[in-house]
C-alpha atoms as a PDB file:
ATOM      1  CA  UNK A   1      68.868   2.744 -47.822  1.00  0.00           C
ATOM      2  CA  UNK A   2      68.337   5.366 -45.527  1.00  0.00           C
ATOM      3  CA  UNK A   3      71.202   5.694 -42.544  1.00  0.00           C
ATOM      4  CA  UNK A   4      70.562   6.320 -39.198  1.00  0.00           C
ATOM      5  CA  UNK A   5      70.859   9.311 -37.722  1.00  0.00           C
ATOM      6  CA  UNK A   6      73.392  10.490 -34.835  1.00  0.00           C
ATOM      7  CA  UNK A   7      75.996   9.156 -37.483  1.00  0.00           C
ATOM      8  CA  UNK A   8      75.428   5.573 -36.546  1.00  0.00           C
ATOM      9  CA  UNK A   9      75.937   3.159 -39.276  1.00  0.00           C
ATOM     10  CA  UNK A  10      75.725  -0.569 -39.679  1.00  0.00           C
ATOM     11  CA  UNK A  11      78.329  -1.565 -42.506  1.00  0.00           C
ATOM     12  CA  UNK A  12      77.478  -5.367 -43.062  1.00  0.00           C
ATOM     13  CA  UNK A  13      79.045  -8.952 -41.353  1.00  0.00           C
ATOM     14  CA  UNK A  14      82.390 -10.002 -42.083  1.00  0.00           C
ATOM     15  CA  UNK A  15      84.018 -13.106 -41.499  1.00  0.00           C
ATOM     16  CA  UNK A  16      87.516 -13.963 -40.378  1.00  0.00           C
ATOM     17  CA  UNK A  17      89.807 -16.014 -42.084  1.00  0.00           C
ATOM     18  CA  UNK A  18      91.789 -18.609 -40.642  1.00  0.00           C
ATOM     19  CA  UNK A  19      94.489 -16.498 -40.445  1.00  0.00           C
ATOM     20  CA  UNK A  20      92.251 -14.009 -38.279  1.00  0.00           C
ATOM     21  CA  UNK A  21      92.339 -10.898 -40.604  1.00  0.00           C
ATOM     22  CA  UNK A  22      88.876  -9.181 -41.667  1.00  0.00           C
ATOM     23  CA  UNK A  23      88.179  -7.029 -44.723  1.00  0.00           C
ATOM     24  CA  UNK A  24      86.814  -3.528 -43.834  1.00  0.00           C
ATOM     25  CA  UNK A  25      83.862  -2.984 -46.125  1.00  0.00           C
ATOM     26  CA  UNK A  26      84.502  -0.180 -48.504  1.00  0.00           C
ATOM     27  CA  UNK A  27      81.742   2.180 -47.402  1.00  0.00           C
ATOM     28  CA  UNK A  28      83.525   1.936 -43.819  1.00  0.00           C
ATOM     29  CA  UNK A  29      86.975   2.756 -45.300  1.00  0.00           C
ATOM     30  CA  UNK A  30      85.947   5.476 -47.021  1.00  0.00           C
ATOM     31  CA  UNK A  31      83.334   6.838 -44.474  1.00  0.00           C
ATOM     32  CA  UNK A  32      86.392   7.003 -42.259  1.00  0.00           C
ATOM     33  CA  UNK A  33      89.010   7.724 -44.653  1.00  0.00           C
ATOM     34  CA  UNK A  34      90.798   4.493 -44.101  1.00  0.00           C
ATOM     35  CA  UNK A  35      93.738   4.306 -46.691  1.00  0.00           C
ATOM     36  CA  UNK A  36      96.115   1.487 -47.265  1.00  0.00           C
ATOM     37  CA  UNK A  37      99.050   1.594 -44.770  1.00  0.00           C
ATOM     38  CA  UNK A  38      97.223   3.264 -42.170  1.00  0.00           C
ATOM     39  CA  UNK A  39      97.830   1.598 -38.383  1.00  0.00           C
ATOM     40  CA  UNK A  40      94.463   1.081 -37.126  1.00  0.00           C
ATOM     41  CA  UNK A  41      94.539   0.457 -33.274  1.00  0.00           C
ATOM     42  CA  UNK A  42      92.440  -2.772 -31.838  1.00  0.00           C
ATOM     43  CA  UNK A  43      90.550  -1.468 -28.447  1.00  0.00           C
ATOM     44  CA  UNK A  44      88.606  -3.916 -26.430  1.00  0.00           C
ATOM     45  CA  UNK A  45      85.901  -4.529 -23.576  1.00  0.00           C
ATOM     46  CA  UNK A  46      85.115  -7.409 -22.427  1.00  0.00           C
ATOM     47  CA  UNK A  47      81.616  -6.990 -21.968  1.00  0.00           C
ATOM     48  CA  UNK A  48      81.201  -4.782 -25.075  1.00  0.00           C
ATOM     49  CA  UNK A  49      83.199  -6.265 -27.244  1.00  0.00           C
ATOM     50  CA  UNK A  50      85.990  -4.516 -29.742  1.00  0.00           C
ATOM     51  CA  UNK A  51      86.205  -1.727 -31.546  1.00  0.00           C
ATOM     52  CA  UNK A  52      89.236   0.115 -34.313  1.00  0.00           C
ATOM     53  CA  UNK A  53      90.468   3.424 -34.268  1.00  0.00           C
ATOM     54  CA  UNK A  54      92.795   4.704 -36.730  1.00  0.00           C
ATOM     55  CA  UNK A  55      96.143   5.322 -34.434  1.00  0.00           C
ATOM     56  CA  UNK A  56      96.257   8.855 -36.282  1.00  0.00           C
ATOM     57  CA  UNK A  57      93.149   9.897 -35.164  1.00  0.00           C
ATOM     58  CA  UNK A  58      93.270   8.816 -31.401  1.00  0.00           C
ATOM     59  CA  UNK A  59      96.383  10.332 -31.144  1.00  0.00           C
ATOM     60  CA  UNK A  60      95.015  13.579 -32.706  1.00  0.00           C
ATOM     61  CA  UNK A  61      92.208  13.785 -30.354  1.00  0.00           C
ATOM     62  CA  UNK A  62      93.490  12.473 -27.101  1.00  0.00           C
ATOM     63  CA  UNK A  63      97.573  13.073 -27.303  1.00  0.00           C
ATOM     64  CA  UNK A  64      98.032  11.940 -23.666  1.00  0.00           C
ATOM     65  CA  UNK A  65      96.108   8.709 -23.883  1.00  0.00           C
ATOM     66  CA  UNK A  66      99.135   5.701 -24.054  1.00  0.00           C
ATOM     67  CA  UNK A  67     100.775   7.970 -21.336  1.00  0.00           C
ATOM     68  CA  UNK A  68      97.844   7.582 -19.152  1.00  0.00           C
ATOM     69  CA  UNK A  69      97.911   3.455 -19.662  1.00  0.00           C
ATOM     70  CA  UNK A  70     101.224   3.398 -18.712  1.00  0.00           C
ATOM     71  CA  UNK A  71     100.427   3.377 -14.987  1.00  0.00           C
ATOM     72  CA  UNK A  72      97.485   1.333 -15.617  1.00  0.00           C
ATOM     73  CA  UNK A  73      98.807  -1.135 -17.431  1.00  0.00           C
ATOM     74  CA  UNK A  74     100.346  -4.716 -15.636  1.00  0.00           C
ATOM     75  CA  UNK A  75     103.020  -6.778 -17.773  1.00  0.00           C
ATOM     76  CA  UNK A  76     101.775  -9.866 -17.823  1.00  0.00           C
ATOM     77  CA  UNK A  77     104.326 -12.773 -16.763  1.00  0.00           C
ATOM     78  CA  UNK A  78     105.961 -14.258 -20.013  1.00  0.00           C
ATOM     79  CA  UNK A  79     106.688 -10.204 -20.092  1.00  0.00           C
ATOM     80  CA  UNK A  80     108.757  -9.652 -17.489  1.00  0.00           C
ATOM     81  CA  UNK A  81     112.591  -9.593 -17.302  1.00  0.00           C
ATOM     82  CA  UNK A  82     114.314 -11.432 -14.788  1.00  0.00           C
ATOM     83  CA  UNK A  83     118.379 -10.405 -14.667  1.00  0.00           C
ATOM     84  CA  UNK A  84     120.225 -13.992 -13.621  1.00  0.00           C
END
């Protein structure tokens, strides 16, 4: 099959089991170099939907980026610490 250009790829439907994990298809793991034990990071929009990044790879190409959420992000409420 002939792929896409602009190194866009389609790499099949998955399902998710009841215990909510997905397989990766192989092409996908090894387009990406996806090898057992890597963290992959779970990003998400609610409008677009969610994506993975290997945690190695964001970090390689944007080194400041969980410094930046820091003063973004809110703790939700079952988060925060109350001292009695």
């Amino acid at each position: 099959m002939e792929q896409p250009s602009g190194g866009k790829r389609f790499y099949g439907a998955i399902t998710v089991s009841e215990r909510g994990q997905i397989v990766i298809p192989a092409s996908a793991r090894r387009d990406f170099n996806i090898q057992v034990g890597d963290k992959l990071l779970v990003l998400g929009d609610l409008e677009q939907g969610i994506g993975l990044i290997k945690a190695s790879a964001l970090f390689d190409k944007a080194p400041g980026f969980f410094s930046m959420l820091e003063g973004e992000l809110n703790p939700s409420p079952e988060d925060e610490y109350e001292e009695e």
